[in-house]
PDB file of N, CA and C in Angstrom:
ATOM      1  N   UNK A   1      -1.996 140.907   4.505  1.00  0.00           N
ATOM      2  CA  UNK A   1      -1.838 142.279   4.086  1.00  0.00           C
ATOM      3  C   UNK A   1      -2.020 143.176   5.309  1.00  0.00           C
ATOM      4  N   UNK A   2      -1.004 144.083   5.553  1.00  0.00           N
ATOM      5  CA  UNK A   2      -1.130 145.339   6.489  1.00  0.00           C
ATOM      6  C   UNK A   2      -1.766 146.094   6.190  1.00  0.00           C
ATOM      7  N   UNK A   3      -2.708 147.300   7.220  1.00  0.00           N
ATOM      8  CA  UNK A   3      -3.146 148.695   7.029  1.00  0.00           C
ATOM      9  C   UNK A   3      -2.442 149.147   6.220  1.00  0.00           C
ATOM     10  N   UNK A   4      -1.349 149.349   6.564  1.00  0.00           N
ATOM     11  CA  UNK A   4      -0.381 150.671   5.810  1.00  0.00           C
ATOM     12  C   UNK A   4      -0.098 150.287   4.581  1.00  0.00           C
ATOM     13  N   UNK A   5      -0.593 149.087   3.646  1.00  0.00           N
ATOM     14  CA  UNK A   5      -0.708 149.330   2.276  1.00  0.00           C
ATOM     15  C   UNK A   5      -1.605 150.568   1.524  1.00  0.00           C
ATOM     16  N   UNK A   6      -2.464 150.612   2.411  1.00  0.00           N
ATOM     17  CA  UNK A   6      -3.430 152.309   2.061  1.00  0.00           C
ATOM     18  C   UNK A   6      -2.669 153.345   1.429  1.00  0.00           C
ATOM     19  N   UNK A   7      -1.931 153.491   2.860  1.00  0.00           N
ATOM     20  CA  UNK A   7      -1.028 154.783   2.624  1.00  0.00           C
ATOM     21  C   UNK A   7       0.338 154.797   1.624  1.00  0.00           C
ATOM     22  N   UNK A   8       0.451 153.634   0.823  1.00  0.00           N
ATOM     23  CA  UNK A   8       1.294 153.351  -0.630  1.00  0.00           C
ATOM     24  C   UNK A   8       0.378 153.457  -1.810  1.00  0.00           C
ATOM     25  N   UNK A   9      -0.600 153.575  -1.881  1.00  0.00           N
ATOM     26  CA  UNK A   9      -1.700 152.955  -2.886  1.00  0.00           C
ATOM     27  C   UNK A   9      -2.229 154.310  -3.352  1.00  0.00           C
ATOM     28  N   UNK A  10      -3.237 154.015  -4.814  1.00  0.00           N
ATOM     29  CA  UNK A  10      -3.668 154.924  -5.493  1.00  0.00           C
ATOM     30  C   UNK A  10      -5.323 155.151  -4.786  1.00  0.00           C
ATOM     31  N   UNK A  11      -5.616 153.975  -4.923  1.00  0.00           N
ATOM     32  CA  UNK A  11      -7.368 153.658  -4.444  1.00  0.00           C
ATOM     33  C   UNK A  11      -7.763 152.510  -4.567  1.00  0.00           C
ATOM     34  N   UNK A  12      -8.625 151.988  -3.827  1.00  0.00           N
ATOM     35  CA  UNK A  12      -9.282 150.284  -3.451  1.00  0.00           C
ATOM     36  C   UNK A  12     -10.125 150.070  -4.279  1.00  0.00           C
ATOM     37  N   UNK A  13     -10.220 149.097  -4.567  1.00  0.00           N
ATOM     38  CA  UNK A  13     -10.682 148.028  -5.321  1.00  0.00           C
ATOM     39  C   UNK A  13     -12.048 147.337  -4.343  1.00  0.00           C
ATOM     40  N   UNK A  14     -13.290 148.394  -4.148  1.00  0.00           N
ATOM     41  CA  UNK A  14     -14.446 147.881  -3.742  1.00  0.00           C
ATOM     42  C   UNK A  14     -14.899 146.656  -4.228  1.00  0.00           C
ATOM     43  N   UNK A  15     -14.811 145.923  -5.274  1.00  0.00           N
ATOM     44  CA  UNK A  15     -14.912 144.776  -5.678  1.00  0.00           C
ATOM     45  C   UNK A  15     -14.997 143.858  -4.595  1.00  0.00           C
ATOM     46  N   UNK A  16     -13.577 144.062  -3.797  1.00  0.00           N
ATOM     47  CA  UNK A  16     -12.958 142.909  -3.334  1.00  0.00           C
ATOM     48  C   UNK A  16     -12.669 143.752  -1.929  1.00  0.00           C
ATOM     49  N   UNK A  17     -13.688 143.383  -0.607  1.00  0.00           N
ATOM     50  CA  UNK A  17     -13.605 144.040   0.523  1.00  0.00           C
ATOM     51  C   UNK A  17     -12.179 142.689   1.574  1.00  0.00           C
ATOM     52  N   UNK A  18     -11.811 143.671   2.982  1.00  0.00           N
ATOM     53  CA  UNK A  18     -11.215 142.624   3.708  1.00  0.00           C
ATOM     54  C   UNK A  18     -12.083 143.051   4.967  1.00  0.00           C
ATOM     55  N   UNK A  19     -12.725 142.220   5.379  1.00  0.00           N
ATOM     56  CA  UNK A  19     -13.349 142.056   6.913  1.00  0.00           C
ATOM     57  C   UNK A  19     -12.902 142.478   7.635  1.00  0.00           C
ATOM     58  N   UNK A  20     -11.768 142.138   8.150  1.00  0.00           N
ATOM     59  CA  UNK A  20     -10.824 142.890   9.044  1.00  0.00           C
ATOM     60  C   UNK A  20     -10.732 143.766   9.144  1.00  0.00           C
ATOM     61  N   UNK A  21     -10.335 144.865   8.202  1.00  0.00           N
ATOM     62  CA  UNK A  21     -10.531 146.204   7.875  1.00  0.00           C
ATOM     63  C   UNK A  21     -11.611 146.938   7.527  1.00  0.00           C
ATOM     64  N   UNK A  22     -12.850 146.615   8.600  1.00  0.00           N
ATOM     65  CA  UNK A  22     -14.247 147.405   8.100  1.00  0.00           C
ATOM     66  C   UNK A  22     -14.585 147.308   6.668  1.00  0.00           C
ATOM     67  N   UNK A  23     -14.095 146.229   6.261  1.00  0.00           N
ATOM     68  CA  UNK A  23     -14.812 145.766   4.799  1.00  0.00           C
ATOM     69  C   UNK A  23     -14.216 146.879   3.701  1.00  0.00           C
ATOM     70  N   UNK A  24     -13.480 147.165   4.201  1.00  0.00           N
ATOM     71  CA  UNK A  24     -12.174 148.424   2.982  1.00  0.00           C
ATOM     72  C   UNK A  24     -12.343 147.390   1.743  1.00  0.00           C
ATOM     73  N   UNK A  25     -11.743 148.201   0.665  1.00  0.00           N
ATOM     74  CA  UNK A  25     -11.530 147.757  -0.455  1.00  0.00           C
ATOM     75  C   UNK A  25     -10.434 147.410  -0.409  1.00  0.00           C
ATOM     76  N   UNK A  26      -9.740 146.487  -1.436  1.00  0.00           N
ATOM     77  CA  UNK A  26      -8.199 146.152  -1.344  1.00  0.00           C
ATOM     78  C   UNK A  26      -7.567 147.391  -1.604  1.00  0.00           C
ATOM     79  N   UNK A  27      -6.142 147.709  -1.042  1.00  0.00           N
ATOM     80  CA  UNK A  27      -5.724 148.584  -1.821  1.00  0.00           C
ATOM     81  C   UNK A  27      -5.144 148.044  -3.089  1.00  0.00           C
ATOM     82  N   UNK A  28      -5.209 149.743  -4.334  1.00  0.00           N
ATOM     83  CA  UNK A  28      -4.401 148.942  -5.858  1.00  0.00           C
ATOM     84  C   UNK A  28      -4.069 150.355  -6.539  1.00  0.00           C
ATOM     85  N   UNK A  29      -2.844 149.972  -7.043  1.00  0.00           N
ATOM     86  CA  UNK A  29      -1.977 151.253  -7.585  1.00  0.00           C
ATOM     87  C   UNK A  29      -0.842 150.992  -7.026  1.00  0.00           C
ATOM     88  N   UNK A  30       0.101 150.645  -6.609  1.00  0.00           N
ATOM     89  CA  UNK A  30       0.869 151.335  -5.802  1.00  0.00           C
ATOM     90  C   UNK A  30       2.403 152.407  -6.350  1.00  0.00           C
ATOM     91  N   UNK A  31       1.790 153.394  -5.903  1.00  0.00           N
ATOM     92  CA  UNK A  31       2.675 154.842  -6.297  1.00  0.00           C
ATOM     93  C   UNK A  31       4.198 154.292  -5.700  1.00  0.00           C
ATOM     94  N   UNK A  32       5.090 154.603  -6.920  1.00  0.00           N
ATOM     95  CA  UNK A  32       6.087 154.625  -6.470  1.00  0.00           C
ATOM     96  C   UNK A  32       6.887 155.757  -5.576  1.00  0.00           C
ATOM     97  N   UNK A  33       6.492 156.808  -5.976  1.00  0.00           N
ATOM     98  CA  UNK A  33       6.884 158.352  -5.053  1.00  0.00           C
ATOM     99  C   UNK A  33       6.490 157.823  -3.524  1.00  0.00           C
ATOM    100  N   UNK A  34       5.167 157.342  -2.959  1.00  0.00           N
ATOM    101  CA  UNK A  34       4.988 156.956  -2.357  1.00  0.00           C
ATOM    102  C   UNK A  34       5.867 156.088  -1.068  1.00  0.00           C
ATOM    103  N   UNK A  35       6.077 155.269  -2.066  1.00  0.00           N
ATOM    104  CA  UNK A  35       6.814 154.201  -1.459  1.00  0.00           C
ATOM    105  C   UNK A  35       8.147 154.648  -0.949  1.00  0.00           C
ATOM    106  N   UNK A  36       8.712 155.566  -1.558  1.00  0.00           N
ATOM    107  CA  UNK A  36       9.801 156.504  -1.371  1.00  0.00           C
ATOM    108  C   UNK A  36       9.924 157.542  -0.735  1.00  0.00           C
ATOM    109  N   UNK A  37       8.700 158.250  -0.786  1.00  0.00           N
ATOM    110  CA  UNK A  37       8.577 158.753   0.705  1.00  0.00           C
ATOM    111  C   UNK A  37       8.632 158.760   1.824  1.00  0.00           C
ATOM    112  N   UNK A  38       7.559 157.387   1.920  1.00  0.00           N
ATOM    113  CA  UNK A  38       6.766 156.741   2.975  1.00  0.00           C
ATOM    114  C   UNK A  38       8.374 156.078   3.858  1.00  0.00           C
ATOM    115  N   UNK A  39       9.117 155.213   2.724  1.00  0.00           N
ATOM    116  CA  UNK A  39      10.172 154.025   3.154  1.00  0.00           C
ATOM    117  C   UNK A  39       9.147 152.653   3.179  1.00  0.00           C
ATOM    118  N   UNK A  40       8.180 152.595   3.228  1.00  0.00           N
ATOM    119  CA  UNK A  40       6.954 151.459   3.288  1.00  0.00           C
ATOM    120  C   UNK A  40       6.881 150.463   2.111  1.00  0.00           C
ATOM    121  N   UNK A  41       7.881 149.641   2.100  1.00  0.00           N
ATOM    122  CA  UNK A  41       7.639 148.532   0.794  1.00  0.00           C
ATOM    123  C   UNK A  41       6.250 147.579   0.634  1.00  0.00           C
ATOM    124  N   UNK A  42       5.783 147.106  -0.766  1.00  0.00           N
ATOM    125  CA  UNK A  42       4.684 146.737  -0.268  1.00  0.00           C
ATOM    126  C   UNK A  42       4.730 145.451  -0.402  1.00  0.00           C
ATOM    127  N   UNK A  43       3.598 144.998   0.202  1.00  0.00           N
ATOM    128  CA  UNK A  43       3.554 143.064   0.107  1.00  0.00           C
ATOM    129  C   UNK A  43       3.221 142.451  -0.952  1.00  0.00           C
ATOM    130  N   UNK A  44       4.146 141.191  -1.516  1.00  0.00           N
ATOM    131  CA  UNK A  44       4.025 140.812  -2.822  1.00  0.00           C
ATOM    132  C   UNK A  44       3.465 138.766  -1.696  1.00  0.00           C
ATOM    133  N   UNK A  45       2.318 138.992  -2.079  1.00  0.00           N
ATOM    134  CA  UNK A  45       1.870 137.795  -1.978  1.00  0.00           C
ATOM    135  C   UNK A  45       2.558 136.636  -2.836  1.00  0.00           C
ATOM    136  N   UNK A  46       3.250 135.835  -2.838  1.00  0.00           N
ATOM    137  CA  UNK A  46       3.622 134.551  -3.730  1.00  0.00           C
ATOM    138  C   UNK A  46       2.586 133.635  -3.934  1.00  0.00           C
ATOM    139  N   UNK A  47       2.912 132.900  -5.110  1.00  0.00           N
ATOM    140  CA  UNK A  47       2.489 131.527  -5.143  1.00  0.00           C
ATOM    141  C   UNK A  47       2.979 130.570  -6.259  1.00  0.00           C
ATOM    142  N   UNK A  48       3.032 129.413  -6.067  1.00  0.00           N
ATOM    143  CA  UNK A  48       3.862 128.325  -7.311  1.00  0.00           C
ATOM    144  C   UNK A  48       3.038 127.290  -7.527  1.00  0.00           C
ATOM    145  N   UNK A  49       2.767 127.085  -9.039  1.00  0.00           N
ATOM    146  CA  UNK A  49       1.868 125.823  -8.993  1.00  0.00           C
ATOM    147  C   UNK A  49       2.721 124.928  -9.410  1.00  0.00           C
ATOM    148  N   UNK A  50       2.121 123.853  -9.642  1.00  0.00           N
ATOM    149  CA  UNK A  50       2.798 122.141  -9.945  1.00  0.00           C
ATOM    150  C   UNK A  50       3.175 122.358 -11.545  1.00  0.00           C
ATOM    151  N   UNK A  51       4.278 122.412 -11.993  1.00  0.00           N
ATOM    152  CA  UNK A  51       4.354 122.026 -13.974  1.00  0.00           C
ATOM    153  C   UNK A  51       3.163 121.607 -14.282  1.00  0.00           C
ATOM    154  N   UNK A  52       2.717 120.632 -14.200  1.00  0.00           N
ATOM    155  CA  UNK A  52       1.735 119.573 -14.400  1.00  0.00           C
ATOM    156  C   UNK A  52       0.499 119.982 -13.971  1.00  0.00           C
ATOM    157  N   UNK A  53      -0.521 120.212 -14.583  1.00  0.00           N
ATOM    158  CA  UNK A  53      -2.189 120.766 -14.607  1.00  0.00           C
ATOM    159  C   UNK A  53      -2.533 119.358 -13.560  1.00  0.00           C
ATOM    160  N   UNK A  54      -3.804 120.351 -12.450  1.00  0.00           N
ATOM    161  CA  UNK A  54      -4.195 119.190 -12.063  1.00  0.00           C
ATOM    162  C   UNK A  54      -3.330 118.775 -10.323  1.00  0.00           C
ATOM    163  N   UNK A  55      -2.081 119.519 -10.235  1.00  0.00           N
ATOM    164  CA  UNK A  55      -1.705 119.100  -8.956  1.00  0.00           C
ATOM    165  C   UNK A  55      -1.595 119.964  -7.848  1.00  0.00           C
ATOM    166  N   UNK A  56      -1.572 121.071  -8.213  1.00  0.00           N
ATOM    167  CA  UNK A  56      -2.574 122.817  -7.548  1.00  0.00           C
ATOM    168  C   UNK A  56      -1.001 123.424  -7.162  1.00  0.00           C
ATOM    169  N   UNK A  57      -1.387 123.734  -6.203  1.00  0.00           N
ATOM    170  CA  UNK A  57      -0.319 124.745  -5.670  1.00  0.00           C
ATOM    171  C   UNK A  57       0.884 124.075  -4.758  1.00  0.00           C
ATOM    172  N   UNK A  58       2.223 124.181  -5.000  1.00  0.00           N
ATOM    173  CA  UNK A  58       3.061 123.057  -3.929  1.00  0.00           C
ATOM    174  C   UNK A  58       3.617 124.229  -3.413  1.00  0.00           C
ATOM    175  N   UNK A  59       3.398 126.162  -3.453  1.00  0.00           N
ATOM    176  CA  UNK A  59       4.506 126.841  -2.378  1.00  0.00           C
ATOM    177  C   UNK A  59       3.614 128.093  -2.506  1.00  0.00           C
ATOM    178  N   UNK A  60       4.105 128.804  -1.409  1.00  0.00           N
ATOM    179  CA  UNK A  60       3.489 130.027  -1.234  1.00  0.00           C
ATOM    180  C   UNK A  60       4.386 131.110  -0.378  1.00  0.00           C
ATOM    181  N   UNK A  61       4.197 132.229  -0.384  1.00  0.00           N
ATOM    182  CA  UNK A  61       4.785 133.162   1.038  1.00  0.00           C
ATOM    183  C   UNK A  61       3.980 134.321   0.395  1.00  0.00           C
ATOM    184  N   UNK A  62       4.855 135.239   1.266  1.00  0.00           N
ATOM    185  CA  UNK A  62       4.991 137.036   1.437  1.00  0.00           C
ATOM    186  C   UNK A  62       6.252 137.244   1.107  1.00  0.00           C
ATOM    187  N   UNK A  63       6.707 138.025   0.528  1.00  0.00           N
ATOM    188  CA  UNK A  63       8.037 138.972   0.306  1.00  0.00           C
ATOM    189  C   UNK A  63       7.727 140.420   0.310  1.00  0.00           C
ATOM    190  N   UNK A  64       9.015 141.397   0.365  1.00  0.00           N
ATOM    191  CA  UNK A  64       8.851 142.929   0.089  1.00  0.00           C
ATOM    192  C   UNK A  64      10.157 143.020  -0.535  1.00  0.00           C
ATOM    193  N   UNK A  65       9.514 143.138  -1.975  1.00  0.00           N
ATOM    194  CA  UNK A  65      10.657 143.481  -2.823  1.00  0.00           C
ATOM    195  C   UNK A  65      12.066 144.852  -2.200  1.00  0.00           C
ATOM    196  N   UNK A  66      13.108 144.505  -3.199  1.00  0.00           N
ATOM    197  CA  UNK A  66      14.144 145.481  -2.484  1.00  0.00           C
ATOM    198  C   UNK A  66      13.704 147.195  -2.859  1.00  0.00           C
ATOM    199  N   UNK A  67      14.512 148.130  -1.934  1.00  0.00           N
ATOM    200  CA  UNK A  67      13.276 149.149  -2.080  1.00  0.00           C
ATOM    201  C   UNK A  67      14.382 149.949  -3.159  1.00  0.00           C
ATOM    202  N   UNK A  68      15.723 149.422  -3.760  1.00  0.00           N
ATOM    203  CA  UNK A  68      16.189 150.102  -5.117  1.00  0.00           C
ATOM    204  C   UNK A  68      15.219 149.891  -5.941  1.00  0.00           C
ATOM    205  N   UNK A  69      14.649 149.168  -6.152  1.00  0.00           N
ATOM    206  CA  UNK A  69      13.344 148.841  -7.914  1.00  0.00           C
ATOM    207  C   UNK A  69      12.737 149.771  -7.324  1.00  0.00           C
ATOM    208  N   UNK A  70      12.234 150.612  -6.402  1.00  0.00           N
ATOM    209  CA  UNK A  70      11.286 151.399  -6.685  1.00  0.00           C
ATOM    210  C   UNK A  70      12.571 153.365  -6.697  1.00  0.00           C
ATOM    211  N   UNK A  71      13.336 153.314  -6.336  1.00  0.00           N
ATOM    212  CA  UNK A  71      14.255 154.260  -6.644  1.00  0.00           C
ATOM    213  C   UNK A  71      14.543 154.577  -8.119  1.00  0.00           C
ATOM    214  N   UNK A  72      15.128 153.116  -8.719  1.00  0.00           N
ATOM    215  CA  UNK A  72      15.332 153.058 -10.467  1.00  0.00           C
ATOM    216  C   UNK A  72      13.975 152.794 -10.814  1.00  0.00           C
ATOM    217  N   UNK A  73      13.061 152.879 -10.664  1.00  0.00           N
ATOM    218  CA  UNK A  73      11.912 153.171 -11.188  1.00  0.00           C
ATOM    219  C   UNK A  73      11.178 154.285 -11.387  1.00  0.00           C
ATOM    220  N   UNK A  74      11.280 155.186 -10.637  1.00  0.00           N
ATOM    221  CA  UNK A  74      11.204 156.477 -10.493  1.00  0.00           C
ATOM    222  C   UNK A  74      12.133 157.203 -11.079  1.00  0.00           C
ATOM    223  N   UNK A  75      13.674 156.861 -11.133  1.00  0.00           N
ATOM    224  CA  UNK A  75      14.873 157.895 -11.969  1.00  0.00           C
ATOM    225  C   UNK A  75      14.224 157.105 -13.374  1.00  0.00           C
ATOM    226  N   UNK A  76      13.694 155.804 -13.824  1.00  0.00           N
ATOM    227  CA  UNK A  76      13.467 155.751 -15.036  1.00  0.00           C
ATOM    228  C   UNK A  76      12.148 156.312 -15.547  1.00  0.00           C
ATOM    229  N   UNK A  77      11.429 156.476 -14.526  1.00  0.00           N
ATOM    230  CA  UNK A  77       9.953 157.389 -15.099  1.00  0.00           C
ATOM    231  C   UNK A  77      10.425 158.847 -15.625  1.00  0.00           C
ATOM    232  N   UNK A  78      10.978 159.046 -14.697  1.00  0.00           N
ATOM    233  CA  UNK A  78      11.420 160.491 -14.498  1.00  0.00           C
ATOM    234  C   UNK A  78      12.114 160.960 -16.114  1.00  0.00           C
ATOM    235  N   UNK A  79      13.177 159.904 -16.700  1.00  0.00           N
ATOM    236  CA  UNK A  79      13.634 160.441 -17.863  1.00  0.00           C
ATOM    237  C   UNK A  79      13.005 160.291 -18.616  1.00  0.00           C
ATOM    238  N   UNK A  80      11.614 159.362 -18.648  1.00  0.00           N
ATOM    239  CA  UNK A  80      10.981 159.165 -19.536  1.00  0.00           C
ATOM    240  C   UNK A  80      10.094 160.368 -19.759  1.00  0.00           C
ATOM    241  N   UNK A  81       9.533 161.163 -18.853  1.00  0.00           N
ATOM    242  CA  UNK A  81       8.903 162.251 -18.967  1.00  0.00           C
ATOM    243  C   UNK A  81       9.728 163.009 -19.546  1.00  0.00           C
ATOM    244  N   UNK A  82      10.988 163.394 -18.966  1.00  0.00           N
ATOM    245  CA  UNK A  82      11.967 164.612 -19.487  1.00  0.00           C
ATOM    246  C   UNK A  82      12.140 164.686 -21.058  1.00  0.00           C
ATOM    247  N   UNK A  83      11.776 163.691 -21.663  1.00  0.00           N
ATOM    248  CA  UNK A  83      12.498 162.983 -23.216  1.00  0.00           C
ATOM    249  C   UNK A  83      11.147 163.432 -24.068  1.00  0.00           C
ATOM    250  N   UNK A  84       9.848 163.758 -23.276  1.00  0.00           N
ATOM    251  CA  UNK A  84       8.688 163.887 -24.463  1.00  0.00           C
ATOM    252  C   UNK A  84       8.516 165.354 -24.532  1.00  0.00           C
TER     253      UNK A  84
END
């Protein structure tokens, strides 16, 4: 995880500090306006376990989703407000 998830985010999650970062909280929220502002997609940690209980994890990565889902996410918030 990068710094600049901060500056996408609502507020950290003291729960759960990262060392690295002066023991910050995770960031959690992440604002879509934000993200659209910013241009800053955020990091989607992966992971895949085995079908079968018992054989743990066989894959993992990082991705950054495409940054239209957060465009049509926002034109769909947006009508959703307009409609109440």
């Amino acid at each position: 995880m990068k710094q600049w998830m901060y500056s996408i985010t609502e507020e950290e999650n003291n729960t759960y500090s990262i060392p690295p970062f002066d023991f910050r909280g995770t960031p959690l929220g992440i604002d879509i306006r934000k993200v659209i502002e910013t241009g800053i997609l955020p990091v989607i940690n992966t992971g895949m376990a085995y079908r079968e209980a018992g054989v743990g994890q066989v894959g993992a990565g990082i991705v950054h989703p495409p940054f239209n889902c957060f465009t049509y996410a926002l034109k769909a918030c947006s009508e959703e407000v307009s409609h109440v």
